[in-house]
PDB file of N, CA and C in Angstrom:
ATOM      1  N   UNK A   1      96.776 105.038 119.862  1.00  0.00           N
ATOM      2  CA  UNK A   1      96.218 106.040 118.965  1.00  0.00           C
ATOM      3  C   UNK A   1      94.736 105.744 118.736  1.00  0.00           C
ATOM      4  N   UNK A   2      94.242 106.833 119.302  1.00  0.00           N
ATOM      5  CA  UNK A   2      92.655 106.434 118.669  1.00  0.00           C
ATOM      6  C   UNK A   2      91.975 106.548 117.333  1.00  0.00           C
ATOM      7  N   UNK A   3      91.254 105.607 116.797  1.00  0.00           N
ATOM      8  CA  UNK A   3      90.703 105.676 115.608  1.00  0.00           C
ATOM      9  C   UNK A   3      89.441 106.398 115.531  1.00  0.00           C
ATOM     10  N   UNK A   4      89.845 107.110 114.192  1.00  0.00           N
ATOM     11  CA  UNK A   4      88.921 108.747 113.592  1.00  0.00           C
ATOM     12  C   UNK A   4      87.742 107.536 113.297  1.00  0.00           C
ATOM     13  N   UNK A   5      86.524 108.728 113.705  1.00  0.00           N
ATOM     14  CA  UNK A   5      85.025 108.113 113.738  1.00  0.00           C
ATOM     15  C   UNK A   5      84.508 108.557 112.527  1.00  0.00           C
ATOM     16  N   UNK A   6      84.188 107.688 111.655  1.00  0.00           N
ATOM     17  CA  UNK A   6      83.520 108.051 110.104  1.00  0.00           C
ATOM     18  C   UNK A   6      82.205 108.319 110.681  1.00  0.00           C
ATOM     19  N   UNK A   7      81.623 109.111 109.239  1.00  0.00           N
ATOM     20  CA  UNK A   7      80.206 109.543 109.259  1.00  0.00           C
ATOM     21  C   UNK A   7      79.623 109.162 107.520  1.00  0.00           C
ATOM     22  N   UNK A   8      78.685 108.697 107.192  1.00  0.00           N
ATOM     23  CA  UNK A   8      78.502 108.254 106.354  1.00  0.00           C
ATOM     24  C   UNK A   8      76.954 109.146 105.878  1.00  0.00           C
ATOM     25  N   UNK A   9      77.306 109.976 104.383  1.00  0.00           N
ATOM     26  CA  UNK A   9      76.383 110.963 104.390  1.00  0.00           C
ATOM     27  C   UNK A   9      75.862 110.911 103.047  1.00  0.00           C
ATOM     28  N   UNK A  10      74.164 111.046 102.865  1.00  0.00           N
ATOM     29  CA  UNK A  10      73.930 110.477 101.570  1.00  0.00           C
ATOM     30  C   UNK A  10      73.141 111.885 100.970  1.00  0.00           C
ATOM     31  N   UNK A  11      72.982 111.640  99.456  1.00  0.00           N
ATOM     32  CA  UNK A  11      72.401 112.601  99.308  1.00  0.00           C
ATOM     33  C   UNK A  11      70.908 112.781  98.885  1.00  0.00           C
ATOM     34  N   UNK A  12      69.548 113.293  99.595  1.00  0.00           N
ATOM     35  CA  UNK A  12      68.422 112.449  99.184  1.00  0.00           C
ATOM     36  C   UNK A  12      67.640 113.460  98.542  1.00  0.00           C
ATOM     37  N   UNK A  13      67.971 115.025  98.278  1.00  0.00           N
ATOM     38  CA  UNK A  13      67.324 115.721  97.555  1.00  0.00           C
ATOM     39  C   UNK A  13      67.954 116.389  96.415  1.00  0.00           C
ATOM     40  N   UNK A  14      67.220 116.725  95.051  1.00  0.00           N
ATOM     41  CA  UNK A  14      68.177 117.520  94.086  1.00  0.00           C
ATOM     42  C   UNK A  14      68.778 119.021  94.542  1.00  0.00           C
ATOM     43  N   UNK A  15      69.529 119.550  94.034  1.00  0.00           N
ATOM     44  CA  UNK A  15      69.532 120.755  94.459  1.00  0.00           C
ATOM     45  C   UNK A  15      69.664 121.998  93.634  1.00  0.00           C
ATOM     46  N   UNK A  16      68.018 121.659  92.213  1.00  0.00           N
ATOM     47  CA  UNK A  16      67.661 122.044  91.853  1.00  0.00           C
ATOM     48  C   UNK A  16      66.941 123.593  92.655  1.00  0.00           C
ATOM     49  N   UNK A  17      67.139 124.662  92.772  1.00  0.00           N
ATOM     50  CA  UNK A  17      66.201 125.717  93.060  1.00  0.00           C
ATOM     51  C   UNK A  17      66.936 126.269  94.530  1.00  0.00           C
ATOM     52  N   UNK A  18      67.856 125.624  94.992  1.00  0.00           N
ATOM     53  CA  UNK A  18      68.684 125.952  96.038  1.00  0.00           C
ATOM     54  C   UNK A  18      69.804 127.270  95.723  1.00  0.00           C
ATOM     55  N   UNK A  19      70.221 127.711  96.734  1.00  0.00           N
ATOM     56  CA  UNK A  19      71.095 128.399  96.827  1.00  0.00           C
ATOM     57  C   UNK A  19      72.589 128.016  96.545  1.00  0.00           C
ATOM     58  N   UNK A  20      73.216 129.050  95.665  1.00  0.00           N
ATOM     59  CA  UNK A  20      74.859 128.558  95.185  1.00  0.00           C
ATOM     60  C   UNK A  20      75.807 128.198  96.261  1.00  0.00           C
ATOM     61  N   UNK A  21      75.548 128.451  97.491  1.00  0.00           N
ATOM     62  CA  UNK A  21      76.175 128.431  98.144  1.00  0.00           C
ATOM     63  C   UNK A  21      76.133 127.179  98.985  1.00  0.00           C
ATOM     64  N   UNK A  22      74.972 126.709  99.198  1.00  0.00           N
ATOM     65  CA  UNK A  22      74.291 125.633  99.677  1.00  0.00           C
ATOM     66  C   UNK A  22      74.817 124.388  98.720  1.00  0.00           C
ATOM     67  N   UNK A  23      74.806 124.847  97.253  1.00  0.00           N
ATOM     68  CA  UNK A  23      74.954 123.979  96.223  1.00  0.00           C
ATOM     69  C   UNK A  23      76.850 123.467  96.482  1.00  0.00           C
ATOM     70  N   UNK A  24      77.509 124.433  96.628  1.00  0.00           N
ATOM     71  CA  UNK A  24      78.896 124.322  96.666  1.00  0.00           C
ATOM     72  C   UNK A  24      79.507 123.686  97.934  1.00  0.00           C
ATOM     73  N   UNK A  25      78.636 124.051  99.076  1.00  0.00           N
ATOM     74  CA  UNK A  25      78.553 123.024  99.889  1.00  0.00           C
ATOM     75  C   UNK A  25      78.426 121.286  99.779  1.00  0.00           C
ATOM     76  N   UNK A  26      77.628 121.055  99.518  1.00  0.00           N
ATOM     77  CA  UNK A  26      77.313 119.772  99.283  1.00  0.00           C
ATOM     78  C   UNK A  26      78.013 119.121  98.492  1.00  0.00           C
ATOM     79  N   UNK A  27      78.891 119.906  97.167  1.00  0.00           N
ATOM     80  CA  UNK A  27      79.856 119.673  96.796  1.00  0.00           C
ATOM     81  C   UNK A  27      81.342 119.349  97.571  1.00  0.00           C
ATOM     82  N   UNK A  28      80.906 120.553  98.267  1.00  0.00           N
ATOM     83  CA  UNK A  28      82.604 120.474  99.811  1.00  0.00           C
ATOM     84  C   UNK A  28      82.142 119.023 100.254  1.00  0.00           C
ATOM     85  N   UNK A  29      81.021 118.742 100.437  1.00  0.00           N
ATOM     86  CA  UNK A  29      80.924 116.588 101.161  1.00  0.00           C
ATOM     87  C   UNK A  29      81.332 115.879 100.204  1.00  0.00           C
ATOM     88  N   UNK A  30      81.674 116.306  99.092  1.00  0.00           N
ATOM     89  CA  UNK A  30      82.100 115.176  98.277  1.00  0.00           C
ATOM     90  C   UNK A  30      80.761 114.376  97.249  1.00  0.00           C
ATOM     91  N   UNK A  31      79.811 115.231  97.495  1.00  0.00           N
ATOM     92  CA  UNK A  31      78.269 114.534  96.810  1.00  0.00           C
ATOM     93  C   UNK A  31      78.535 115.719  95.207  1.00  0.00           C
ATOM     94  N   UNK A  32      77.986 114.467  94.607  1.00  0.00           N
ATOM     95  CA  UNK A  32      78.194 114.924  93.129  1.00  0.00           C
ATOM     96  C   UNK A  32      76.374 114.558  92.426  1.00  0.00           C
ATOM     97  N   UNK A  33      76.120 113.729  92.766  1.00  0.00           N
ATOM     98  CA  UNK A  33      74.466 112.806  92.305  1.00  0.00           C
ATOM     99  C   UNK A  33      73.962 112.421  93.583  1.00  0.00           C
ATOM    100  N   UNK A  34      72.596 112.598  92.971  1.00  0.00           N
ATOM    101  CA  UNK A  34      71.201 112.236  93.523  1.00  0.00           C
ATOM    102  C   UNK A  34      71.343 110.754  94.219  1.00  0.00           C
ATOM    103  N   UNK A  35      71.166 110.281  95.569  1.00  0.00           N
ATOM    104  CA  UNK A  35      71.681 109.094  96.156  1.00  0.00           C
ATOM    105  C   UNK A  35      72.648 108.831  96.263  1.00  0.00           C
ATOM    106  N   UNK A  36      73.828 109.308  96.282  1.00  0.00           N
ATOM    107  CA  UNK A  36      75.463 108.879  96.528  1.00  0.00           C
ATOM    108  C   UNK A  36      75.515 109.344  97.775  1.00  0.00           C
ATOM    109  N   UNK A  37      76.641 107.840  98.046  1.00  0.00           N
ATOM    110  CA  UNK A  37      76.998 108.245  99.447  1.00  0.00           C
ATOM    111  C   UNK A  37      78.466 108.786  99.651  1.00  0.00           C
ATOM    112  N   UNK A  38      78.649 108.950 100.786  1.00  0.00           N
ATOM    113  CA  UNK A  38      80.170 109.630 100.594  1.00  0.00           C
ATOM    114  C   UNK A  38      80.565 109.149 102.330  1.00  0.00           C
ATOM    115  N   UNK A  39      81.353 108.851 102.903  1.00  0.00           N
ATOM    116  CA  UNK A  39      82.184 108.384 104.029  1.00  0.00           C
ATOM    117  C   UNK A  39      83.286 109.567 104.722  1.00  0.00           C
ATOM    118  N   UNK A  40      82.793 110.211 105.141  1.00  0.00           N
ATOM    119  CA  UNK A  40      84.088 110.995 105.905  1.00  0.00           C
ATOM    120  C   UNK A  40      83.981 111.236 107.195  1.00  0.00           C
ATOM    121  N   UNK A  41      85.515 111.704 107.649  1.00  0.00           N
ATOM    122  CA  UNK A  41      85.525 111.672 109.134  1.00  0.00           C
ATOM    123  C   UNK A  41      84.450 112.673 109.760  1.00  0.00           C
ATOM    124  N   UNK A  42      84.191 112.115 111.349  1.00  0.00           N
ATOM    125  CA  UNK A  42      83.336 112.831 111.615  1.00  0.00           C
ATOM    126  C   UNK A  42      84.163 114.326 112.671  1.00  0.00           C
ATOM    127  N   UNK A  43      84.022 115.619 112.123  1.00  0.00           N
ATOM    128  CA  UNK A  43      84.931 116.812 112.276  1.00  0.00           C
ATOM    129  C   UNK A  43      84.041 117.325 112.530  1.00  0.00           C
ATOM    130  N   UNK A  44      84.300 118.886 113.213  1.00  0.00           N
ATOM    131  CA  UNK A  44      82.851 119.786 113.382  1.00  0.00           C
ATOM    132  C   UNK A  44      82.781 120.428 112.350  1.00  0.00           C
ATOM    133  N   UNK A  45      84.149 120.584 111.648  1.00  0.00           N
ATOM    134  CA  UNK A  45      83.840 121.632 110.064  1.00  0.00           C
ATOM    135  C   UNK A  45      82.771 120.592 109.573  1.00  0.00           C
ATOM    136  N   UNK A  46      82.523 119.343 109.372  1.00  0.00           N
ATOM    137  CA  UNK A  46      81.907 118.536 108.323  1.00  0.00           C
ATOM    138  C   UNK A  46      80.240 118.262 109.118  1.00  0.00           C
ATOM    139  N   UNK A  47      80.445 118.210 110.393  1.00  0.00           N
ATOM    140  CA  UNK A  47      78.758 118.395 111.103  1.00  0.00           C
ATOM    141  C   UNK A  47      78.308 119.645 110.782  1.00  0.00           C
ATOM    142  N   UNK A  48      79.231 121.379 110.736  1.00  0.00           N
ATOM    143  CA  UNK A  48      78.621 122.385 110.130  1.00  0.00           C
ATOM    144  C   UNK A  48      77.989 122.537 109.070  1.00  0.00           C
ATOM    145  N   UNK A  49      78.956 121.944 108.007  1.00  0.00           N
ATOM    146  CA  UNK A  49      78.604 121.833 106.681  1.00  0.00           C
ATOM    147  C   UNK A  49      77.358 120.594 106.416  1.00  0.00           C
ATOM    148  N   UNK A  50      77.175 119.738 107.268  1.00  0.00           N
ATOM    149  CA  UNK A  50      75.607 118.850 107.340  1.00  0.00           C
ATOM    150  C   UNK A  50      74.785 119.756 107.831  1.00  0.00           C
ATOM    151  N   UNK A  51      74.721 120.361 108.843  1.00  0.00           N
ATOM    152  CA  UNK A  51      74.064 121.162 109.309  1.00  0.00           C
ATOM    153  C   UNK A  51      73.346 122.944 108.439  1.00  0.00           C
ATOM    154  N   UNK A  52      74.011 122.926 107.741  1.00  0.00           N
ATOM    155  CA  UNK A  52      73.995 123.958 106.678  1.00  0.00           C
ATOM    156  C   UNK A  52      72.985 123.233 105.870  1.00  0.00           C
ATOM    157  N   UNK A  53      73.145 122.311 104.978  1.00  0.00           N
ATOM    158  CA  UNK A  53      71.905 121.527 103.987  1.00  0.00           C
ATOM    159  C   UNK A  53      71.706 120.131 104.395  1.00  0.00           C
ATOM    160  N   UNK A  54      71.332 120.600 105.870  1.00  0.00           N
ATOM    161  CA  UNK A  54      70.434 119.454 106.676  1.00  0.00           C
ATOM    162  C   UNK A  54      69.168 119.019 105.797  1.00  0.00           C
ATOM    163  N   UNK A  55      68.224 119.707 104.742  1.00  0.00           N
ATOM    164  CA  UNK A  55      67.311 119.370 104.609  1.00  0.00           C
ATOM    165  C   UNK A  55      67.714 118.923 102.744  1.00  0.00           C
ATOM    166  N   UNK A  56      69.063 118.721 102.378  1.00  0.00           N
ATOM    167  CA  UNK A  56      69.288 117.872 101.679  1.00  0.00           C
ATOM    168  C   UNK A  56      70.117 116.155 101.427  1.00  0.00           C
ATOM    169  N   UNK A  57      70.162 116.456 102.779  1.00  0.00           N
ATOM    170  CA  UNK A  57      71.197 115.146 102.956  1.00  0.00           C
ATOM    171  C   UNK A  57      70.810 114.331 104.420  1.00  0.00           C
ATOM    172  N   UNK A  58      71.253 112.964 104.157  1.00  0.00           N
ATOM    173  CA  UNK A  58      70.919 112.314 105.305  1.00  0.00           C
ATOM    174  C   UNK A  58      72.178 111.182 105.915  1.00  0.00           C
ATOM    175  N   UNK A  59      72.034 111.585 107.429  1.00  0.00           N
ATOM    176  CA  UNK A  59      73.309 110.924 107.795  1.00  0.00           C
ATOM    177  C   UNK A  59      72.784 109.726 108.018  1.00  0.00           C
ATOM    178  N   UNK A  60      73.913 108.346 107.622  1.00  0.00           N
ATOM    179  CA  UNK A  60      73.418 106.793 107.846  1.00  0.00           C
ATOM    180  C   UNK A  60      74.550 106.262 109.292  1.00  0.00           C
ATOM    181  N   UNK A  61      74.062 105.530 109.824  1.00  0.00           N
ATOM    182  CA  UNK A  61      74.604 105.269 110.736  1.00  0.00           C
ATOM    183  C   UNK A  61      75.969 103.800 110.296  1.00  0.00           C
TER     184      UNK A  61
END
C-alpha cells in the first residue's frame, strides 16, 4: 500500500479586504490565523483550492 503524500500549507497573508469566497476557502485548508500551519494530503481538490488563494498562502516543503 502506498503512503498518501502530505503537503504542508501555511498561512502568510490576512484576509482582510479579500473576497468571501476566497475567505471560505482558506477556511476549507483548515487555516483559521495569521501563520498557522495546517498538514494535509496532497489531492488535486486541495492543489485547486491552493491554487485559488495562491497569493495568500505558502506551501512548505
Amino acid at each position: 500500500m502506498a503512503e498518501k503524500t502530505m503537503i504542508k500549507i501555511k498561512l502568510v497573508k490576512g484576509m482582510a479586504g479579500c473576497r468571501q469566497t476566497h475567505r471560505d476557502t482558506v477556511r476549507g485548508l483548515g487555516l483559521k490565523r495569521l501563520h498557522q500551519t495546517v498538514e494535509l494530503e496532497d489531492t488535486a481538490a486541495v492543489r485547486g483550492m491552493i491554487n485559488k488563494v495562491f497569493y495568500l498562502v505558502r506551501v512548505e516543503a
